[in-house]
N, C-alpha and C. Protein backbone atom coordinates (compact mmCIF):
# COMPACT_ATOMS: atom_id res chain seq x y z
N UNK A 1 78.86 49.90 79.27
CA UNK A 1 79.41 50.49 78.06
C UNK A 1 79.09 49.65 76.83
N UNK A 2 78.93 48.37 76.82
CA UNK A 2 78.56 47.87 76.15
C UNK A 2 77.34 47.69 75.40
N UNK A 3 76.00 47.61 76.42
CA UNK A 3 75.18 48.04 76.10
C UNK A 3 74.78 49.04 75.17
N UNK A 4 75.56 50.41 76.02
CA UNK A 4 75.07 51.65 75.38
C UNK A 4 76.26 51.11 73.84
N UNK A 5 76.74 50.62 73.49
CA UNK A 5 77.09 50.31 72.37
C UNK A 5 76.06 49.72 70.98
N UNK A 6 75.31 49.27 71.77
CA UNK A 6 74.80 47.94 71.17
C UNK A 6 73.44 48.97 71.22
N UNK A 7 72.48 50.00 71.98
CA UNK A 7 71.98 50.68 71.68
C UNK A 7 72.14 51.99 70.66
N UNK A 8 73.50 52.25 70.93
CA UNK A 8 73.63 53.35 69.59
C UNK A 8 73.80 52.97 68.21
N UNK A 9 73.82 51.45 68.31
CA UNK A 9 74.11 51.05 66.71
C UNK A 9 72.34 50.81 66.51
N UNK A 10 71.56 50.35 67.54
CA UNK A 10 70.35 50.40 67.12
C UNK A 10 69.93 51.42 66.76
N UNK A 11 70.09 52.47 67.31
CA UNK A 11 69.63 53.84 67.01
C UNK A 11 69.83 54.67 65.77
N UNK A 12 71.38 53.91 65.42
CA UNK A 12 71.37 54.69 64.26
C UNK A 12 71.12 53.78 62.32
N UNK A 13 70.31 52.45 63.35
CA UNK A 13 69.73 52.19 62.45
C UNK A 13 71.00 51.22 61.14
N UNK A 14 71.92 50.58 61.96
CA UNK A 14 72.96 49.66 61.16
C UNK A 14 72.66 48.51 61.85
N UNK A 15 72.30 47.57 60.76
CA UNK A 15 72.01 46.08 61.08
C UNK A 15 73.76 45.13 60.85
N UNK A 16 74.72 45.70 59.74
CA UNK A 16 75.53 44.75 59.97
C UNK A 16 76.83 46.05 60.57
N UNK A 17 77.96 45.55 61.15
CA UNK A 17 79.05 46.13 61.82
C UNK A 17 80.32 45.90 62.13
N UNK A 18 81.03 46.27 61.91
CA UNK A 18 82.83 46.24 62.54
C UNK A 18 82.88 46.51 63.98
N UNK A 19 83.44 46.01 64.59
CA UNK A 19 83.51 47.05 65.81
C UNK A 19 84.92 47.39 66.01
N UNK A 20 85.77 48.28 66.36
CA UNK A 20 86.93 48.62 66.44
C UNK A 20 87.60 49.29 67.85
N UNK A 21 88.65 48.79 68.78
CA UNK A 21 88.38 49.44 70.04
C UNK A 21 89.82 49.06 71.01
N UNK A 22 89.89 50.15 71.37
CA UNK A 22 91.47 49.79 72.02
C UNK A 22 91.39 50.19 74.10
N UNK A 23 92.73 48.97 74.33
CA UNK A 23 93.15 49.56 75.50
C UNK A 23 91.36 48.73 76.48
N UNK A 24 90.72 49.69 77.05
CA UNK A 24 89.74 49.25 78.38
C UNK A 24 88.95 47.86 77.62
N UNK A 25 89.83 46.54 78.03
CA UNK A 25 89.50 45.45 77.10
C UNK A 25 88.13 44.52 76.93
N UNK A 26 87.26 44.64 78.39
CA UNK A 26 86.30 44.30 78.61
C UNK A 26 85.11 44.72 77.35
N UNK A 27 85.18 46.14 77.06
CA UNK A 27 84.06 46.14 76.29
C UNK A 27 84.19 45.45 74.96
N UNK A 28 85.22 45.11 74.71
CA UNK A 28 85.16 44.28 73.11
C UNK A 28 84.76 43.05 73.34
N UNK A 29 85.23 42.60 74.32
CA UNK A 29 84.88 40.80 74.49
C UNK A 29 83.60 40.46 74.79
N UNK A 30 83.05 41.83 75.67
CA UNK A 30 81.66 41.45 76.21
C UNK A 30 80.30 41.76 74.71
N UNK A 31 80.98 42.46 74.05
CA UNK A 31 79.91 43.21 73.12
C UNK A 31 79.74 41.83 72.19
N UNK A 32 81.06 41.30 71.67
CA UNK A 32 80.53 39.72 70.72
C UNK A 32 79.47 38.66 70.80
N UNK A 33 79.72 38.60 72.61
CA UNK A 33 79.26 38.25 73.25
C UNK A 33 78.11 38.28 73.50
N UNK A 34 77.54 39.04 73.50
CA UNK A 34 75.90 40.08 73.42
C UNK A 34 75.29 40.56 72.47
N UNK A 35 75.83 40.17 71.50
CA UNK A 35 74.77 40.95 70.15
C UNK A 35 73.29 40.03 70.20
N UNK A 36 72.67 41.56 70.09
CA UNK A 36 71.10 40.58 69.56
C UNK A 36 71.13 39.95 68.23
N UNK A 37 69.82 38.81 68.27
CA UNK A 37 70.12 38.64 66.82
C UNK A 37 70.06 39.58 65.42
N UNK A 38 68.88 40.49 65.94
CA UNK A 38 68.55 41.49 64.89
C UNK A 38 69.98 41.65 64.29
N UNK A 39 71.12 42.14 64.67
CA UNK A 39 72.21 42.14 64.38
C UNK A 39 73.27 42.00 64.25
N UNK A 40 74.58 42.09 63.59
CA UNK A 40 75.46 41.06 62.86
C UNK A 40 76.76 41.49 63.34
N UNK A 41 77.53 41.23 64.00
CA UNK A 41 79.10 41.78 64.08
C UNK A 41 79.49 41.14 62.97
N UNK A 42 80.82 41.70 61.61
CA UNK A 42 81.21 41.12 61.08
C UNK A 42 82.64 40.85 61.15
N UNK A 43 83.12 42.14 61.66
CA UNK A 43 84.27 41.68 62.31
C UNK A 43 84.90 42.71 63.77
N UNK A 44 86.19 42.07 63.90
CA UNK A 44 86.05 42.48 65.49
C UNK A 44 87.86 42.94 65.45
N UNK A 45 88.40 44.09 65.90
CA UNK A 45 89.76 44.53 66.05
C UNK A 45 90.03 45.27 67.16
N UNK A 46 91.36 44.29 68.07
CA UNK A 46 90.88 44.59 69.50
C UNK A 46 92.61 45.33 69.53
N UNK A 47 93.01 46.52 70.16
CA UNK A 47 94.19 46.91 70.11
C UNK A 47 94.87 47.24 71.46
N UNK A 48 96.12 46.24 71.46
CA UNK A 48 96.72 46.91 72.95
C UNK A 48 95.67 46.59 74.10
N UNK A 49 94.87 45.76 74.07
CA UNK A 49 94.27 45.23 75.10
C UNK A 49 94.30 43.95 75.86
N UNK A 50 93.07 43.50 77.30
CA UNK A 50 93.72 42.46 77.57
C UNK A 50 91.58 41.83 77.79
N UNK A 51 91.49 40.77 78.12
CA UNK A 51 90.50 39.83 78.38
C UNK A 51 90.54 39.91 79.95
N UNK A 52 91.17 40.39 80.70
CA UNK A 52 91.66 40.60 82.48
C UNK A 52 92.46 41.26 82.67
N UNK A 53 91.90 41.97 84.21
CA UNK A 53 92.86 42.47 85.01
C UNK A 53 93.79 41.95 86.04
N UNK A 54 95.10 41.91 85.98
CA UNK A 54 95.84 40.84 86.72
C UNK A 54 96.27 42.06 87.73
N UNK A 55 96.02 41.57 89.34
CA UNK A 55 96.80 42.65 90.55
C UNK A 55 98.11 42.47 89.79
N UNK A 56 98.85 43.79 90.10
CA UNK A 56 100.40 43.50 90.05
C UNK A 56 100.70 43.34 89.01
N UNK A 57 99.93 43.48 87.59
CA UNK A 57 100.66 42.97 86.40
C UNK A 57 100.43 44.71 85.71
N UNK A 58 101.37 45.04 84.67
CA UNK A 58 101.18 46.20 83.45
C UNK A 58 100.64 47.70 84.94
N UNK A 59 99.87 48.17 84.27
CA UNK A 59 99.66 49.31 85.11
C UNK A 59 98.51 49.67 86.30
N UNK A 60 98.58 47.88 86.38
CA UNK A 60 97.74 47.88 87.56
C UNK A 60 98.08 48.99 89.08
N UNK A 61 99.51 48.62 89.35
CA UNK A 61 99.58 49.17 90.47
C UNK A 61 99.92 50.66 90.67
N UNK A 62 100.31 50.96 89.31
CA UNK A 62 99.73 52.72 89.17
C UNK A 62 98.54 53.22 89.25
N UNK A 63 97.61 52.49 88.42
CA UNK A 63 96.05 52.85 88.78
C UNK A 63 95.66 52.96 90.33
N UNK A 64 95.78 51.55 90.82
CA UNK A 64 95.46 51.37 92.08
C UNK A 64 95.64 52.66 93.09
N UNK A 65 97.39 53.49 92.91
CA UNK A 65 97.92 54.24 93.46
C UNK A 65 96.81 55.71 93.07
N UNK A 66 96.78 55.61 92.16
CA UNK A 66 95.71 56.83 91.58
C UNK A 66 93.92 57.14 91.92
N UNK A 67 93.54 55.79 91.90
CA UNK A 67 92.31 55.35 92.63
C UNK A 67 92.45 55.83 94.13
N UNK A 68 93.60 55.29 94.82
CA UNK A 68 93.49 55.89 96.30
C UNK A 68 93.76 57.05 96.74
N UNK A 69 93.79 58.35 95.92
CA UNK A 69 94.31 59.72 96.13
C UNK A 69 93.00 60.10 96.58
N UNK A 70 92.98 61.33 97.62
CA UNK A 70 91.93 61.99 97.88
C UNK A 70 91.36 62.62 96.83
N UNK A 71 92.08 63.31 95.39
CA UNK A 71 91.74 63.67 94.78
C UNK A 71 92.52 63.14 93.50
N UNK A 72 91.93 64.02 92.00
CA UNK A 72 93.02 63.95 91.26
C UNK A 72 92.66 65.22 90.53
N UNK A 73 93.95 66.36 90.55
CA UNK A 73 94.42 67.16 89.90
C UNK A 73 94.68 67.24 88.03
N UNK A 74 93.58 67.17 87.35
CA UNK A 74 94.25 67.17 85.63
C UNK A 74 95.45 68.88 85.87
N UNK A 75 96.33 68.48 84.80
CA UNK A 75 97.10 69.44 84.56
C UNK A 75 95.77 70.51 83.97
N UNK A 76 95.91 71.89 84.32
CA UNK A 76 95.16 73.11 83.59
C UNK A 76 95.63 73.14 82.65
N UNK A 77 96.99 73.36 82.07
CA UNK A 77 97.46 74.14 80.97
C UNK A 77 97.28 73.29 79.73
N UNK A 78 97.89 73.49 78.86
CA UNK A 78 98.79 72.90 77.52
C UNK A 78 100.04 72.33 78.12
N UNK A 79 100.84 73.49 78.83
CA UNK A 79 102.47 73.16 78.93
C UNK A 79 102.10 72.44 80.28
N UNK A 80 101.18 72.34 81.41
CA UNK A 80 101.60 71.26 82.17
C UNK A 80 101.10 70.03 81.49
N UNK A 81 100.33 69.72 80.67
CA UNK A 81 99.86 68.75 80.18
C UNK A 81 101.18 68.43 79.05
N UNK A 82 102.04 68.78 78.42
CA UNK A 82 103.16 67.99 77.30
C UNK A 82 103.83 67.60 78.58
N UNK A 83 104.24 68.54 79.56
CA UNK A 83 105.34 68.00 80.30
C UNK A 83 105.00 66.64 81.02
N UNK A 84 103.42 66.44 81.42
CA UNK A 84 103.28 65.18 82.04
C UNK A 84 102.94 64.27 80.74
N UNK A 85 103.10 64.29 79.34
CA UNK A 85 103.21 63.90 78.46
C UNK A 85 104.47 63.10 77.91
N UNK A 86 105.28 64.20 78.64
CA UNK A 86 106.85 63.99 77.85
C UNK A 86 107.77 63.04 79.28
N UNK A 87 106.40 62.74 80.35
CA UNK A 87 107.28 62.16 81.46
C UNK A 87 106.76 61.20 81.80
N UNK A 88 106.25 60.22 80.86
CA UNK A 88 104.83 59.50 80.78
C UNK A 88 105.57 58.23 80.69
N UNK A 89 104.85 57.09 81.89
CA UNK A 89 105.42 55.89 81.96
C UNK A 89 105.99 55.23 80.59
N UNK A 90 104.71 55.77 79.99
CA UNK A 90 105.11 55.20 78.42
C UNK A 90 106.15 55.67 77.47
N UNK A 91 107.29 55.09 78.04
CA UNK A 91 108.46 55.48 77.30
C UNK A 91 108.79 55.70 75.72
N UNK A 92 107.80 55.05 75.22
CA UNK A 92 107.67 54.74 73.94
C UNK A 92 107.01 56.04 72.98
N UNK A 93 106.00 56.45 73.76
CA UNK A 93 104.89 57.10 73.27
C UNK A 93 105.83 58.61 73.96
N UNK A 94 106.22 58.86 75.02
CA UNK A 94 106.64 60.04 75.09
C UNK A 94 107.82 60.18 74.27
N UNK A 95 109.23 59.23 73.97
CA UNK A 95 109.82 59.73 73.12
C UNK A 95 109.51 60.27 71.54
N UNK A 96 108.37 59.49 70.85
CA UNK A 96 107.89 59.66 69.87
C UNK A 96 107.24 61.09 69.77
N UNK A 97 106.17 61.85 71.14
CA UNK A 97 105.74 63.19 71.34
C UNK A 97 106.80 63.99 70.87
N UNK A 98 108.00 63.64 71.89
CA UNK A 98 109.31 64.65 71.71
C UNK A 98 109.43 65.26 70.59
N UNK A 99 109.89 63.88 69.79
CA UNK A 99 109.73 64.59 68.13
C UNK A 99 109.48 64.49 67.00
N UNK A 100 108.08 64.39 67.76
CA UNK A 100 107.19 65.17 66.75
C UNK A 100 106.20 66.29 67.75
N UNK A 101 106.53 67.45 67.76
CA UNK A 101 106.24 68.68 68.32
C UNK A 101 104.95 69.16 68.18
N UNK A 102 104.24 68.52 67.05
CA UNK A 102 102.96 69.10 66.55
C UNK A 102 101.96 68.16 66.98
N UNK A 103 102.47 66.93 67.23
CA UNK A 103 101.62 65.85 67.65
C UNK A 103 101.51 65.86 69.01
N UNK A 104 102.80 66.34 69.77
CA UNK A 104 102.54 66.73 71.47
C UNK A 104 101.47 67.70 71.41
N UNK A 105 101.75 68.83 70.99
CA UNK A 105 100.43 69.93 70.57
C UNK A 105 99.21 69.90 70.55
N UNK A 106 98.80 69.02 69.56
CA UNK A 106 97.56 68.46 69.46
C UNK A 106 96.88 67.24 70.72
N UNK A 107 97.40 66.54 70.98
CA UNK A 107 97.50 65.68 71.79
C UNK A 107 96.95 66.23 73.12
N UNK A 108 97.83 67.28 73.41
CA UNK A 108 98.00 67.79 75.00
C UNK A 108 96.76 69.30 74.73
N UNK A 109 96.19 69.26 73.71
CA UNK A 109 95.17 70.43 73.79
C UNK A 109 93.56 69.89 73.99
N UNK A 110 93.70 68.19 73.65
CA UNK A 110 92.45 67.82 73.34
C UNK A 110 92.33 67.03 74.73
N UNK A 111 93.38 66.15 75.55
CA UNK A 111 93.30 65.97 76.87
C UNK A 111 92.97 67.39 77.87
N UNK A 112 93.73 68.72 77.49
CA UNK A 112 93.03 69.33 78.87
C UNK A 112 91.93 69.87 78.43
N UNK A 113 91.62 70.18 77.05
CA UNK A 113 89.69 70.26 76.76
C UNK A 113 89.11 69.38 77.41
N UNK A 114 89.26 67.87 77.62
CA UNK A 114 88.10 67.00 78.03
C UNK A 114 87.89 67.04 79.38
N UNK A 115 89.43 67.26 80.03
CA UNK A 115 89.69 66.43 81.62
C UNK A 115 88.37 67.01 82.27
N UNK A 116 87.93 68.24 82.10
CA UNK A 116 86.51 68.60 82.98
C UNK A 116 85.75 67.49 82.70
N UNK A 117 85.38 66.80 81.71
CA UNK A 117 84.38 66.14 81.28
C UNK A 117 84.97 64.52 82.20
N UNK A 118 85.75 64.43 82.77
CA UNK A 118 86.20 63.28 83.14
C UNK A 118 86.32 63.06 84.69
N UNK A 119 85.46 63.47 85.49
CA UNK A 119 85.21 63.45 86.88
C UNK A 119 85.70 62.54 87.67
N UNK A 120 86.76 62.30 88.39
CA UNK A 120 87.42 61.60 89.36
C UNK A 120 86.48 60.55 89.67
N UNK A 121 85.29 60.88 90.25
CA UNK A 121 84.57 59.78 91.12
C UNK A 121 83.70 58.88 89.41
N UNK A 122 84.01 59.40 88.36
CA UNK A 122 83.33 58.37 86.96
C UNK A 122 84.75 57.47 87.12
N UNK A 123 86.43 58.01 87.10
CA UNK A 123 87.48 57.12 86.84
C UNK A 123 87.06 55.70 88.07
N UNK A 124 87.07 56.16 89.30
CA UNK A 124 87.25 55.17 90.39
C UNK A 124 85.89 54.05 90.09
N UNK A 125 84.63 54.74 89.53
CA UNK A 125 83.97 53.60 89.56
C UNK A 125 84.34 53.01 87.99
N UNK A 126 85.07 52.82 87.06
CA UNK A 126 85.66 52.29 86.20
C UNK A 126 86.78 51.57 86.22
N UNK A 127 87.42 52.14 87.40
CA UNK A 127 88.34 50.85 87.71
C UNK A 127 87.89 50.26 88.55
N UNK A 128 86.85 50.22 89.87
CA UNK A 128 86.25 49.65 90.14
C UNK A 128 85.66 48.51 89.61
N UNK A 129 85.02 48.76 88.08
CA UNK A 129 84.19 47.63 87.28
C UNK A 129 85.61 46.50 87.07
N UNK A 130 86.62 47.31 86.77
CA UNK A 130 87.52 46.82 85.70
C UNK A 130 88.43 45.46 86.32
N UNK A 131 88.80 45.90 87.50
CA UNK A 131 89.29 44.86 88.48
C UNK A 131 88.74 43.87 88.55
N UNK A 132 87.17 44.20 88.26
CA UNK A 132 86.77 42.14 88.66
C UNK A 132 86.48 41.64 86.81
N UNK A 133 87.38 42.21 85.74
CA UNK A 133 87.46 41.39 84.39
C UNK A 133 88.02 40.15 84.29
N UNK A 134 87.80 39.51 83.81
CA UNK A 134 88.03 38.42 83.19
C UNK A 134 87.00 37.56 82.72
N UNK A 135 87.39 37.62 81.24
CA UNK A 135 86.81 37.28 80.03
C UNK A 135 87.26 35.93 79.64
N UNK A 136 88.28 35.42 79.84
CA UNK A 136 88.72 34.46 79.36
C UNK A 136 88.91 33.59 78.93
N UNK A 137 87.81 32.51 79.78
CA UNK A 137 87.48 31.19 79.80
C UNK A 137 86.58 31.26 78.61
N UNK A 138 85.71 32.99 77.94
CA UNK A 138 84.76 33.05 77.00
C UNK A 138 85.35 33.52 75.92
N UNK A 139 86.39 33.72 75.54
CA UNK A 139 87.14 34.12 74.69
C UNK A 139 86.65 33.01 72.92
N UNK A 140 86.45 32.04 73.59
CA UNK A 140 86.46 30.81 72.56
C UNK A 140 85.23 30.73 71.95
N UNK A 141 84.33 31.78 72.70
CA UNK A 141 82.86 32.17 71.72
C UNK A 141 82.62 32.93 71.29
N UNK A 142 83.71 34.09 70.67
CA UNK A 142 83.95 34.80 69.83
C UNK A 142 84.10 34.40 68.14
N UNK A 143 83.60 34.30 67.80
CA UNK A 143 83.64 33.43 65.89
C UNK A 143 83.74 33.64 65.33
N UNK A 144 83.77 35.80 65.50
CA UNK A 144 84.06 36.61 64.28
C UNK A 144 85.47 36.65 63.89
N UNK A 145 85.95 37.01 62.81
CA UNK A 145 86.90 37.05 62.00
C UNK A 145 87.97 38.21 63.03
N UNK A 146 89.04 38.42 63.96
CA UNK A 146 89.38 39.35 64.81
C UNK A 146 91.04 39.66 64.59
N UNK A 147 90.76 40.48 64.51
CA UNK A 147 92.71 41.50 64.52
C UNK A 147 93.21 41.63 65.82
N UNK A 148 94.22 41.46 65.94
CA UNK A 148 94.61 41.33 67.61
C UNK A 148 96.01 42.33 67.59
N UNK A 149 96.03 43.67 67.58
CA UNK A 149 97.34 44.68 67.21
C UNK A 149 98.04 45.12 69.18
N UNK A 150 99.27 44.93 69.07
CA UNK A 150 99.81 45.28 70.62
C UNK A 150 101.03 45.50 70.12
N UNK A 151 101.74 46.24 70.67
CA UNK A 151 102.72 46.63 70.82
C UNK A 151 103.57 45.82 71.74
N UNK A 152 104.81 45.25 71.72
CA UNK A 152 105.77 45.02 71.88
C UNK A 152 106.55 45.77 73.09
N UNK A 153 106.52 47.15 73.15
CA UNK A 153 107.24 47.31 74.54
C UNK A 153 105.98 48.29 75.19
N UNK A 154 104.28 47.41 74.97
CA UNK A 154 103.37 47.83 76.29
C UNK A 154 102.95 47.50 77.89
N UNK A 155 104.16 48.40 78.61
CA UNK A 155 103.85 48.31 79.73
C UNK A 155 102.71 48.23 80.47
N UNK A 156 101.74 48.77 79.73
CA UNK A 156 100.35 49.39 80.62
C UNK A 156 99.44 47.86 80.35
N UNK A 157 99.63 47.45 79.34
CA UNK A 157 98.98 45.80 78.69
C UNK A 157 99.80 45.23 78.36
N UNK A 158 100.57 44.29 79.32
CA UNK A 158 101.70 43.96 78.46
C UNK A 158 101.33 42.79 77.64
N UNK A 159 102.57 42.51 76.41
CA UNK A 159 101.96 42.18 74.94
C UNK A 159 101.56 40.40 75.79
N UNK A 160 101.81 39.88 76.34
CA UNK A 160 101.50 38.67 76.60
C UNK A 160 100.05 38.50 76.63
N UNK A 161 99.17 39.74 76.96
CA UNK A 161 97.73 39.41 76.93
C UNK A 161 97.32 39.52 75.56
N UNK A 162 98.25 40.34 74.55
CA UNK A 162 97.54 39.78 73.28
C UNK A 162 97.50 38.84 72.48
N UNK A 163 99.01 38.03 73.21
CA UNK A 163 99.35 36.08 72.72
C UNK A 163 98.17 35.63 73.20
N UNK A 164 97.71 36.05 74.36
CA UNK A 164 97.04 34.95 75.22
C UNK A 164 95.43 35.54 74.10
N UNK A 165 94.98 36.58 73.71
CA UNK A 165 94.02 36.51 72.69
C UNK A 165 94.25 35.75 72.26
N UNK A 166 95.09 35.93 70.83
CA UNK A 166 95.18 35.22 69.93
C UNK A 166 95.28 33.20 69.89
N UNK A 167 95.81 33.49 71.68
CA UNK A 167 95.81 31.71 71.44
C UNK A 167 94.07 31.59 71.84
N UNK A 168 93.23 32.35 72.49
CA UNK A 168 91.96 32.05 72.70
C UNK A 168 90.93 32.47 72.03
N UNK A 169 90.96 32.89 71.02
CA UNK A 169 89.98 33.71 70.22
C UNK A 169 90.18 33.00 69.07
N UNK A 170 89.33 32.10 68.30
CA UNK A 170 89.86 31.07 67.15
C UNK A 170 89.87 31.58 66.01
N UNK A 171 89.42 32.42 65.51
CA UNK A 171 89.54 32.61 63.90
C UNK A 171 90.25 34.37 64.46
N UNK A 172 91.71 34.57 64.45
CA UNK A 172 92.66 35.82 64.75
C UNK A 172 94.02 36.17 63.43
N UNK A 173 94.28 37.22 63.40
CA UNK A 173 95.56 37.72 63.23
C UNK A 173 95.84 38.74 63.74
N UNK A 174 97.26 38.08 64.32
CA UNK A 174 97.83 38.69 65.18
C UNK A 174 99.13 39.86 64.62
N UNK A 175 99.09 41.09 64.99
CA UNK A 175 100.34 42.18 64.90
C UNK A 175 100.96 42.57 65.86
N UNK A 176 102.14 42.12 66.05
CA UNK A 176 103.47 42.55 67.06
C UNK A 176 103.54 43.91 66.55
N UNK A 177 103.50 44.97 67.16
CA UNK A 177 104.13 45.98 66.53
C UNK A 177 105.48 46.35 67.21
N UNK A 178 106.30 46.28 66.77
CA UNK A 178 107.76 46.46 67.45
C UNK A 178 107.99 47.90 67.96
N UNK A 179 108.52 47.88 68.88
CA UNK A 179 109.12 49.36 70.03
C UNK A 179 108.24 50.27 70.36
N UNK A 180 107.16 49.63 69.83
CA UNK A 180 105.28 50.35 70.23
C UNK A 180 105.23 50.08 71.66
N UNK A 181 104.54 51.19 72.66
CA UNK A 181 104.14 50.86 73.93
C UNK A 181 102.31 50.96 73.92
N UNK A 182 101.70 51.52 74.76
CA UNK A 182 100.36 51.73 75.13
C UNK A 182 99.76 52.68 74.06
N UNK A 183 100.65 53.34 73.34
CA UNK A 183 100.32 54.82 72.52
C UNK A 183 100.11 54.24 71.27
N UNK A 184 99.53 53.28 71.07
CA UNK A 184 99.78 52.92 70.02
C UNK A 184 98.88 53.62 68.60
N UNK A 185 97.76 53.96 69.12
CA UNK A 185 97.27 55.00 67.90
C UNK A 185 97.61 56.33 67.81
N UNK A 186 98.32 56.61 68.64
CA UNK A 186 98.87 58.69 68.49
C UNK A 186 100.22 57.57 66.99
N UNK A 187 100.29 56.67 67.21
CA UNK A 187 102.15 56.58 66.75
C UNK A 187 101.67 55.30 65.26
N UNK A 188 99.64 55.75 64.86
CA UNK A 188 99.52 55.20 63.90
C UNK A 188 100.08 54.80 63.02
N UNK A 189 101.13 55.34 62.26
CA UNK A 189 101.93 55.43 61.36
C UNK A 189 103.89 55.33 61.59
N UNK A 190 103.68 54.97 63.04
CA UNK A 190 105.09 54.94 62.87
C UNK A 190 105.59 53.44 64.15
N UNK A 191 106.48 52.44 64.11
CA UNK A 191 106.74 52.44 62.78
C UNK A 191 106.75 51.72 61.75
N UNK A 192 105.42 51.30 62.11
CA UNK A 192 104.09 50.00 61.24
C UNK A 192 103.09 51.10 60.95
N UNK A 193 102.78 51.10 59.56
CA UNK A 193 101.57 52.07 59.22
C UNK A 193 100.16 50.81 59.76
N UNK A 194 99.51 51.27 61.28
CA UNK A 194 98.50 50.58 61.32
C UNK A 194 97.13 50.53 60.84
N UNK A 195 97.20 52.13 60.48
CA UNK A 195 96.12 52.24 59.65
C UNK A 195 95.69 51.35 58.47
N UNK A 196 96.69 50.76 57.38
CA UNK A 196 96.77 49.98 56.71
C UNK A 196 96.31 48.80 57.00
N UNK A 197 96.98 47.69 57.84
CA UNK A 197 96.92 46.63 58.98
C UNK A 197 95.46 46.65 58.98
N UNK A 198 94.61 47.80 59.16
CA UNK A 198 93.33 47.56 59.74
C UNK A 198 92.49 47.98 58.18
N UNK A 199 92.91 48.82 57.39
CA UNK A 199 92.37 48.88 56.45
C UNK A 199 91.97 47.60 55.58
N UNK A 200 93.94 46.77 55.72
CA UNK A 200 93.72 45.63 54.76
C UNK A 200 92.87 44.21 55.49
N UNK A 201 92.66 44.53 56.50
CA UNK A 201 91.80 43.27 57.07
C UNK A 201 90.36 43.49 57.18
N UNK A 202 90.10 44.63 57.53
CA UNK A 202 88.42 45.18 57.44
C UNK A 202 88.19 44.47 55.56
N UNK A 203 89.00 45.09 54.44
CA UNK A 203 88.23 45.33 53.65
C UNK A 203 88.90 43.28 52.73
């Protein structure tokens, strides 16, 4: 994934870049990591993510449980998709759906558009990759200027992997976002406008 990162910016012909990227944490750390010289990361904003996968830690052992199903069923509908929305580990992010009604809506129309596009046997070999992460020890050759945003009650990453950025990644600022879980960009604006956060540090 990284790669094909680092090829589509060639392609479209941008020599300098931001990169911006949440949650599956590997590809941010590895991409700093890898730039050719032709081109320039200038800065780097990593959200709700971690540098490793720890067995047993955040939502490892749900995945795991999900990885070993013979299959996996996406909800068809809209309405089975809010309801497994509104019953979603992420306590945080489903009370916030609740109410706001238009944002469950939207949300739960653009997950069951894709889920075809998201083939069971692409998830397993992605957590497959994902299990043997750890970035860590390379964290400290990262040099770009980096935003480090997590939420405060994220189960799925919990916020300790974004201390543990910020204590390993040397030039950081760091955002607690308070009573934020994993959802943290559906809940952009509430109830830290992060859009801002990232506006005022990009520019």
């Amino acid at each position: 994934m990284a790669q094909d990162t680092i090829e589509l910016v060639k392609h479209l012909g941008i020599k300098r870049f931001n990169l911006f990227g949440g949650s599956m944490g590997e590809l941010h750390f590895v991409l700093p990591l890898n730039i050719p010289s032709d081109l320039k990361l200038e800065k780097l904003v990593i959200g709700a993510s971690s540098a490793r996968v720890r067995p047993g830690i955040g939502a490892y052992p749900r995945i795991e449980q999900i990885y070993n199903l013979p299959e996996l069923n996406h909800p068809k509908t809209i309405k089975e998709q809010k309801e497994q929305l509104l019953n979603s580990d992420d306590i945080t992010l489903a009370r916030y759906l609740l109410e706001h009604p238009d944002e469950l809506n939207k949300v739960a129309e653009i997950i069951v558009s894709t889920n075809y596009r998201r083939p069971f046997e692409i998830f397993k070999r992605q957590w497959e990759a994902m299990k043997q992460v750890d970035f860590v020890s390379r964290l400290h050759l990262i040099k770009v200027p980096t935003l480090i945003i997590h939420g405060d009650a994220d189960e799925t990453v919990p916020i300790d992997e974004g201390e543990l950025l910020d204590r390993e990644i040397p030039n950081t600022q760091f955002h607690r976002i308070p009573n934020v879980g994993h959802g943290l960009y559906i809940m952009a604006f509430e109830p830290v406008n992060i859009i801002n956060i990232i506006n005022e540090f990009l520019n």
